[in-house]
C-alpha atoms as a PDB file:
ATOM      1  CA  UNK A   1       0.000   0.000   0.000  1.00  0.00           C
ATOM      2  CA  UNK A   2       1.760   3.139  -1.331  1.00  0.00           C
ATOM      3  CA  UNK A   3       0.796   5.292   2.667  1.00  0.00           C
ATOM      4  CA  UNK A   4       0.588   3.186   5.683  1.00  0.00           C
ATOM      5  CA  UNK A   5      -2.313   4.196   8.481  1.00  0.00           C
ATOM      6  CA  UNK A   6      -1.177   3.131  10.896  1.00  0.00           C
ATOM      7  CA  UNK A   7      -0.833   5.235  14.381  1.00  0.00           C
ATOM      8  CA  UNK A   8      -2.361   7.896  11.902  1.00  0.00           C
ATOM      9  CA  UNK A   9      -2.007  11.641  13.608  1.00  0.00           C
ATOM     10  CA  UNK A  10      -3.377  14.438  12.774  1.00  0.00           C
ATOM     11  CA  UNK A  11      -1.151  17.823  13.256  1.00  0.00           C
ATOM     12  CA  UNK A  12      -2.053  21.724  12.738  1.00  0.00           C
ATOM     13  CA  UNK A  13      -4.492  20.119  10.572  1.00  0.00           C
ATOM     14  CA  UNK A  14      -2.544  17.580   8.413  1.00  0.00           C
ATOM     15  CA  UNK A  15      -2.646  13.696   8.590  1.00  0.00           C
ATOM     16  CA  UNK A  16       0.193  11.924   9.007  1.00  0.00           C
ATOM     17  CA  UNK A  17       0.739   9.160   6.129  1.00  0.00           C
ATOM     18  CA  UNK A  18      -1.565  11.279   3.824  1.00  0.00           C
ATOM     19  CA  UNK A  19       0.055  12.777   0.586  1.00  0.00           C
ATOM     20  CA  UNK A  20       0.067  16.043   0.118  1.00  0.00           C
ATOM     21  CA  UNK A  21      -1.393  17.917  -2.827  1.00  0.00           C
ATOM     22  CA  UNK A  22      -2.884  21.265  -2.541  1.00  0.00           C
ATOM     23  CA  UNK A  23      -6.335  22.335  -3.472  1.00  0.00           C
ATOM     24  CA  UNK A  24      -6.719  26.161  -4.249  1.00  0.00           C
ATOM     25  CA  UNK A  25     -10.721  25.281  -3.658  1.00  0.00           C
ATOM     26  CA  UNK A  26     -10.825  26.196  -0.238  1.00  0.00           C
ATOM     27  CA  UNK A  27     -11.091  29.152   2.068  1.00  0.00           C
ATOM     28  CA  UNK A  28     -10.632  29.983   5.810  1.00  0.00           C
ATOM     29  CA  UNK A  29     -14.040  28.912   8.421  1.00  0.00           C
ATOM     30  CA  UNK A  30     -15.125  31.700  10.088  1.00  0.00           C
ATOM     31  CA  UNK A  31     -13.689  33.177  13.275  1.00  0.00           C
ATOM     32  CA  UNK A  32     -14.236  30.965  16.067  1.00  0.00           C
ATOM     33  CA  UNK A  33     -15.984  28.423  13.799  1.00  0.00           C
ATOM     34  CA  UNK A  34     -16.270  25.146  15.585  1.00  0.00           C
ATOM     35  CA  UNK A  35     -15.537  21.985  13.522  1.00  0.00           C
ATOM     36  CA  UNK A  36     -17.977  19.370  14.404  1.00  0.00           C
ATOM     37  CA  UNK A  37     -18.812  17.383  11.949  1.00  0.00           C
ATOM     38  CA  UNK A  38     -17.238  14.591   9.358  1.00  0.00           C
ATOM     39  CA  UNK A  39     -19.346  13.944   6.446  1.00  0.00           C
ATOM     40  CA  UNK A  40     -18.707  10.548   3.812  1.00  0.00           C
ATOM     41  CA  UNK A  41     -18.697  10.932   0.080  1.00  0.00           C
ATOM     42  CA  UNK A  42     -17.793   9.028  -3.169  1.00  0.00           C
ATOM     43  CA  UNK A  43     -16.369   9.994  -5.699  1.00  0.00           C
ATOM     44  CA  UNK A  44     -15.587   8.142  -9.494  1.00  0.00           C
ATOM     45  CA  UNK A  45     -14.270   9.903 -12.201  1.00  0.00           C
ATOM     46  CA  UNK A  46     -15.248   9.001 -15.043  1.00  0.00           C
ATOM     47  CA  UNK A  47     -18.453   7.621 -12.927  1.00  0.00           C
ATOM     48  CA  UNK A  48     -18.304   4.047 -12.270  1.00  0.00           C
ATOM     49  CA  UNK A  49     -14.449   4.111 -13.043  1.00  0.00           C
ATOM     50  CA  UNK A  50     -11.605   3.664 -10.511  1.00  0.00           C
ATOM     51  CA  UNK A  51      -8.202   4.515 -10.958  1.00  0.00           C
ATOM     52  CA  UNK A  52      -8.134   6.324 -14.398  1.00  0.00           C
ATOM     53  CA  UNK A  53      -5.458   8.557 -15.239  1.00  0.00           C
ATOM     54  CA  UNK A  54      -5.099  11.154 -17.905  1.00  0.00           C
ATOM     55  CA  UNK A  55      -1.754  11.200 -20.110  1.00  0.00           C
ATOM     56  CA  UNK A  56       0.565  12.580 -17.587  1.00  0.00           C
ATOM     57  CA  UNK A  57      -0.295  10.037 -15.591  1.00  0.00           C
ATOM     58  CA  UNK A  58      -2.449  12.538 -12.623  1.00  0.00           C
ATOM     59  CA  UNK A  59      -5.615  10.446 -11.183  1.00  0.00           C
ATOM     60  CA  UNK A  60      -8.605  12.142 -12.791  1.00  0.00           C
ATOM     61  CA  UNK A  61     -10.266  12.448  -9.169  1.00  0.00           C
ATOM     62  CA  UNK A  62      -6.997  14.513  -8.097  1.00  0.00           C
ATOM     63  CA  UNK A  63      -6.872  16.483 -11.020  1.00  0.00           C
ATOM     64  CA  UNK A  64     -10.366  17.660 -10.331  1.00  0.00           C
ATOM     65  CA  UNK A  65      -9.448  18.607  -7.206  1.00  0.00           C
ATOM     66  CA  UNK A  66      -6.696  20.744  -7.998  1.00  0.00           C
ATOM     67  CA  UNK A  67      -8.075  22.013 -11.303  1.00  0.00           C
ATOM     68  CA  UNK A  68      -5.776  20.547 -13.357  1.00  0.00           C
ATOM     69  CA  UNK A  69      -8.562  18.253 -15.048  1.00  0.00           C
ATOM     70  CA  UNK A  70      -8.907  18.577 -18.734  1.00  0.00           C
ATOM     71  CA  UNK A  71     -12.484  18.918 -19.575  1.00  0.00           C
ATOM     72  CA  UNK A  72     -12.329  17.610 -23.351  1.00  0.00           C
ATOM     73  CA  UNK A  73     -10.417  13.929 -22.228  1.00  0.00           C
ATOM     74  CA  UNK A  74     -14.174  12.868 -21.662  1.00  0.00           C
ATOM     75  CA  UNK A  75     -17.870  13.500 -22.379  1.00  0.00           C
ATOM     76  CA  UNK A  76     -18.654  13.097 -18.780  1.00  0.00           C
ATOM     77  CA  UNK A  77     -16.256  16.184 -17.750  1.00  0.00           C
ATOM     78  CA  UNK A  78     -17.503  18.212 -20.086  1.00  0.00           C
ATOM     79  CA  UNK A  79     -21.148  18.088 -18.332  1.00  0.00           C
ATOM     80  CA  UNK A  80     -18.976  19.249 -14.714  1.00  0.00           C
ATOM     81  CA  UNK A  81     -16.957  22.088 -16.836  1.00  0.00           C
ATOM     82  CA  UNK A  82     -15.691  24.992 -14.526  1.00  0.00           C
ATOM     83  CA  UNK A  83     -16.613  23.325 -11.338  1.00  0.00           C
ATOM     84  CA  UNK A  84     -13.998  24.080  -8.630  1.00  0.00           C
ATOM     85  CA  UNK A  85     -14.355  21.453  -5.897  1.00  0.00           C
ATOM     86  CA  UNK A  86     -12.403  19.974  -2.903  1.00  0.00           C
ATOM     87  CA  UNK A  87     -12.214  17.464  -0.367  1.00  0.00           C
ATOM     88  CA  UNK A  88     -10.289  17.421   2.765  1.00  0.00           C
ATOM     89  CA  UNK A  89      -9.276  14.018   2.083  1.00  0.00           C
ATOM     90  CA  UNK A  90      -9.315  11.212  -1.176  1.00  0.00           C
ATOM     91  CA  UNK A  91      -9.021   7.444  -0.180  1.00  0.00           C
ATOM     92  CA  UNK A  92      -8.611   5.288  -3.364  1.00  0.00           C
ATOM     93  CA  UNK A  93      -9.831   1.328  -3.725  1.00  0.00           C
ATOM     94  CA  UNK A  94      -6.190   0.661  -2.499  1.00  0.00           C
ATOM     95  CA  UNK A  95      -6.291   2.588   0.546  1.00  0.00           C
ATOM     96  CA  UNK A  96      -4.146   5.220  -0.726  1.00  0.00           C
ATOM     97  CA  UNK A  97      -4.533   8.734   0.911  1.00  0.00           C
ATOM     98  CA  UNK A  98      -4.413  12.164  -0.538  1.00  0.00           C
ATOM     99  CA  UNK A  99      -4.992  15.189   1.656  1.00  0.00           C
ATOM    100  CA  UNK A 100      -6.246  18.411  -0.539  1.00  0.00           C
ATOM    101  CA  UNK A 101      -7.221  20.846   2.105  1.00  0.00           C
ATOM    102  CA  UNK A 102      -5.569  21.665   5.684  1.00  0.00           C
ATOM    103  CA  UNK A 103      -8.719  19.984   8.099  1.00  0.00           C
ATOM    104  CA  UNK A 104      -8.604  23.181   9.876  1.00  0.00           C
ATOM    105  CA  UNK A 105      -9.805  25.302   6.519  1.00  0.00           C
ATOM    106  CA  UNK A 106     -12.982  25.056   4.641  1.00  0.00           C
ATOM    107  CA  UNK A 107     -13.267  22.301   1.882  1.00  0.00           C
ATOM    108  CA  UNK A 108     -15.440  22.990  -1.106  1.00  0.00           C
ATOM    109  CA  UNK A 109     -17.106  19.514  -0.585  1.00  0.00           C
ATOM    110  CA  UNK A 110     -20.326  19.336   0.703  1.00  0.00           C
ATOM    111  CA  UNK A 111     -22.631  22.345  -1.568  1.00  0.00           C
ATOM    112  CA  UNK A 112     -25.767  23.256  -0.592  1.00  0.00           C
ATOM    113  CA  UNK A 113     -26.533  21.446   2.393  1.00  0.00           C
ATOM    114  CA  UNK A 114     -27.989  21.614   5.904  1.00  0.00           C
ATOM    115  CA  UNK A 115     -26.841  19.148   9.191  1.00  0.00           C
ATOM    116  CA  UNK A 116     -29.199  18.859  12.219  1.00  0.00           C
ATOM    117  CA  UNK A 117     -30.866  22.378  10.613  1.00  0.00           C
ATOM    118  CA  UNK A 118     -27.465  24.119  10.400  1.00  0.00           C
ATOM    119  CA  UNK A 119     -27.521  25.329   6.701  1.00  0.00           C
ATOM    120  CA  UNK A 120     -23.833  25.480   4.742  1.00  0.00           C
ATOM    121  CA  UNK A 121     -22.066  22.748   6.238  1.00  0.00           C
ATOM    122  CA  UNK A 122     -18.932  23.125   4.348  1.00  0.00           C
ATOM    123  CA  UNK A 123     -18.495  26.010   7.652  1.00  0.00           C
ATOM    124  CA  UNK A 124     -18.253  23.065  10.008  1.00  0.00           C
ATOM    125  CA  UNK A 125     -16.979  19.930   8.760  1.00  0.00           C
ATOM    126  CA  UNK A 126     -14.784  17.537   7.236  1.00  0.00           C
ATOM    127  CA  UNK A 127     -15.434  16.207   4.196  1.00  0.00           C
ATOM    128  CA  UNK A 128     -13.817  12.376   2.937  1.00  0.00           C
ATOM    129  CA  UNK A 129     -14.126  10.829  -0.500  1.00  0.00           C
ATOM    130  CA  UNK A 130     -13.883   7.521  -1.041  1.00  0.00           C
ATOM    131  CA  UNK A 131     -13.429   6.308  -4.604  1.00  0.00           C
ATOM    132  CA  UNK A 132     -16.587   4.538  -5.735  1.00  0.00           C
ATOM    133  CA  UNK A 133     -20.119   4.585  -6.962  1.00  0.00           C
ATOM    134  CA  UNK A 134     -23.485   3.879  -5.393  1.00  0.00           C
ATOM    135  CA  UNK A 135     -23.223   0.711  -7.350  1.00  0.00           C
ATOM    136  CA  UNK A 136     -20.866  -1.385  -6.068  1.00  0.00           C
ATOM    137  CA  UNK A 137     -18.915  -2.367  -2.593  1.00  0.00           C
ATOM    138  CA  UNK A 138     -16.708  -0.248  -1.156  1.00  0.00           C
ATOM    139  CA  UNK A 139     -12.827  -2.248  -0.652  1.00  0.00           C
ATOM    140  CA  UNK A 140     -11.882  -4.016   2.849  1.00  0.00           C
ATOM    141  CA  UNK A 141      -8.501  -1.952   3.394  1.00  0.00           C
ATOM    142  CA  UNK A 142     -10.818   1.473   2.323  1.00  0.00           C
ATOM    143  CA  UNK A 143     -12.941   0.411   5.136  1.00  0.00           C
ATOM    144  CA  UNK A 144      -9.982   0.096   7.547  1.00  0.00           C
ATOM    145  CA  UNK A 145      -8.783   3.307   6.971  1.00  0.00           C
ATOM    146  CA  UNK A 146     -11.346   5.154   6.650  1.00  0.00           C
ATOM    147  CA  UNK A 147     -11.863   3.733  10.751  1.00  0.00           C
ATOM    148  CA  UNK A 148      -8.453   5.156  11.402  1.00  0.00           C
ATOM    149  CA  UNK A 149      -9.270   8.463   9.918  1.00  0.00           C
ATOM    150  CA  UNK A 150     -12.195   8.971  11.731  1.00  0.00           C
ATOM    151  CA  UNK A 151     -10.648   8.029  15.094  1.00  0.00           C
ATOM    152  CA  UNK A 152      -7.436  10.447  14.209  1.00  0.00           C
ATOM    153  CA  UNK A 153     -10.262  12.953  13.049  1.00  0.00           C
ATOM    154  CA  UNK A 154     -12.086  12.416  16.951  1.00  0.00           C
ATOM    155  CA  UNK A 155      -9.075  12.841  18.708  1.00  0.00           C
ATOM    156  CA  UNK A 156      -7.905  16.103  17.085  1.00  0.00           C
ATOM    157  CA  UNK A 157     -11.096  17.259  16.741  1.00  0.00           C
ATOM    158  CA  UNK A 158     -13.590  15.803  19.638  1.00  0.00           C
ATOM    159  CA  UNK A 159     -16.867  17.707  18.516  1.00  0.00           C
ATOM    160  CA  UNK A 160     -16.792  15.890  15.614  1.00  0.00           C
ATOM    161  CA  UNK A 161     -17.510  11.861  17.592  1.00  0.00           C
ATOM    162  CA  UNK A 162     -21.250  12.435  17.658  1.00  0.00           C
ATOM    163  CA  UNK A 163     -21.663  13.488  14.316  1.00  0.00           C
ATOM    164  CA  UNK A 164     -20.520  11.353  11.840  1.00  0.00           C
ATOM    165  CA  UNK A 165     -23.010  11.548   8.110  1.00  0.00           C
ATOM    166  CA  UNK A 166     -22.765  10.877   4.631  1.00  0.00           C
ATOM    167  CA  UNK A 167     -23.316  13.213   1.778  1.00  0.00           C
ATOM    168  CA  UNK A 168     -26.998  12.105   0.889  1.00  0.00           C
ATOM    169  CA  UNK A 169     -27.996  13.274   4.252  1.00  0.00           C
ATOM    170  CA  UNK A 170     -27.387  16.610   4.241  1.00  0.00           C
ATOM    171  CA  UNK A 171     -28.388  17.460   0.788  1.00  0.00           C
ATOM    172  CA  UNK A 172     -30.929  14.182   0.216  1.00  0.00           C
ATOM    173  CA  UNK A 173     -32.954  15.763  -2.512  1.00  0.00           C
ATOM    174  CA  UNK A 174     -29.458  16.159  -4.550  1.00  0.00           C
ATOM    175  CA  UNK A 175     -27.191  13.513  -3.311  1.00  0.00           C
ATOM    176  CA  UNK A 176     -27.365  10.013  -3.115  1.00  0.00           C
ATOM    177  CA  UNK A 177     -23.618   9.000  -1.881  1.00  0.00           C
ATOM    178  CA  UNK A 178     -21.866   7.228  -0.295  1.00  0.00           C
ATOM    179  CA  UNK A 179     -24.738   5.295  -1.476  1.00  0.00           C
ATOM    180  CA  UNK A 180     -26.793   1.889  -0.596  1.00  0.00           C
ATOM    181  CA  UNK A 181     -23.511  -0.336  -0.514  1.00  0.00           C
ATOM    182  CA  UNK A 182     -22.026   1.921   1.968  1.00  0.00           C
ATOM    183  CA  UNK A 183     -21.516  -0.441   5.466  1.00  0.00           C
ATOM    184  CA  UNK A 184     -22.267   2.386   8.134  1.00  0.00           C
ATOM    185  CA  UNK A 185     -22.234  -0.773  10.619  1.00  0.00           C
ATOM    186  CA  UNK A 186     -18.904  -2.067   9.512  1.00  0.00           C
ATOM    187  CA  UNK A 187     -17.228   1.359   9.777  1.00  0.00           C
ATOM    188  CA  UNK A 188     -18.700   2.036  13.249  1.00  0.00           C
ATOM    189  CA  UNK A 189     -17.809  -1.213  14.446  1.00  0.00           C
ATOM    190  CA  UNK A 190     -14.400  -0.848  13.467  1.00  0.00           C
ATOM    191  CA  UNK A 191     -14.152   2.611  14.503  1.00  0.00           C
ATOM    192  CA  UNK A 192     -15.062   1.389  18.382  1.00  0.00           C
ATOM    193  CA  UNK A 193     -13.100  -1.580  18.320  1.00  0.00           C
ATOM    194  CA  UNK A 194      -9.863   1.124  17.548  1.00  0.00           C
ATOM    195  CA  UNK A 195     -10.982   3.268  20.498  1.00  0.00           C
ATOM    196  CA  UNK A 196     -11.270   0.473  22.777  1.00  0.00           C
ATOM    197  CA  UNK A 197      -8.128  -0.907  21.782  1.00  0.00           C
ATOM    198  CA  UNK A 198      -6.568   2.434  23.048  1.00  0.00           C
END
């Protein structure tokens, strides 16, 4: 696995083991915003494809992210032209982790939204990608870190251990990810069994 989770940290807003590649879609929370919040997405570019690359070899998902993605490679991207979007974090079918944005800024991930009738919740939390569709299971080791995350995530930022959602709940009239095949159970089970082992 090309980043290793394990005893995953997270410091002045970084993740330890995560690459590194900037996002200029972002901005700074508000003063004294609180960050409380993690929500789940996925993410396949083009849809229902993992791991495609354009010619210089960038991951199409990444190049989104960083606006390097070149709208003409497919017919799909030319329907998302101009969009400027972000995640804090990317985890790909082989468990391999890309951080975009700083945790403590403001991801361009989540779009029109509301949370327990908080409107905007890009303000407030963290947004994670995993690569995938509605259509089909998520990967064991995607599963495993994605537990580690989230328990790095709770211990750097403890608001955040009560409220734990996926993208089609805040915005259900527009979203449907992480989708049907997501295993809430499985993550939350795994999540415990790393805070217990603690």
């Amino acid at each position: 696995m090309p980043n290793s989770a394990a005893s995953l940290t997270i410091n002045d807003g970084r993740l330890s083991a995560a690459t590194w590649l900037c996002s200029p879609n972002h901005n700074e929370r508000a003063a004294g915003m609180s960050i409380d919040t993690i929500v789940i997405h996925n993410i396949s570019l083009p849809p229902n494809e993992f791991g495609a690359c354009d010619a210089n070899g960038m991951h199409y998902v990444k190049a989104l992210f960083t606006n390097q993605l070149d709208w003409q490679t497919h017919p799909y991207f030319q329907t998302i032209e101009g969009a400027e979007v972000s995640a804090h974090l990317f985890i790909e079918r082989d468990g391999t982790m890309t951080q975009f944005v700083n945790f403590n800024a403001r991801a361009w991930h989540a779009g029109k939204s509301s949370y327990l009738g908080r409107a905007e919740c890009n303000n407030y939390s963290i947004g994670i990608e995993l690569e995938g569709s509605d259509f089909v299971p998520f990967t064991e080791v995607q599963y495993e870190i994605l537990a580690q995350v989230v328990t790095a995530i709770y211990h750097a930022y403890p608001k955040t251990r009560r409220h734990l959602t996926g993208h089609s709940d805040i915005a259900p009239n527009r979203k449907t990810d992480p989708g049907d095949y997501f295993e809430w159970q499985k993550l939350r089970e795994s999540i415990a069994e790393i805070l217990k082992q603690e």
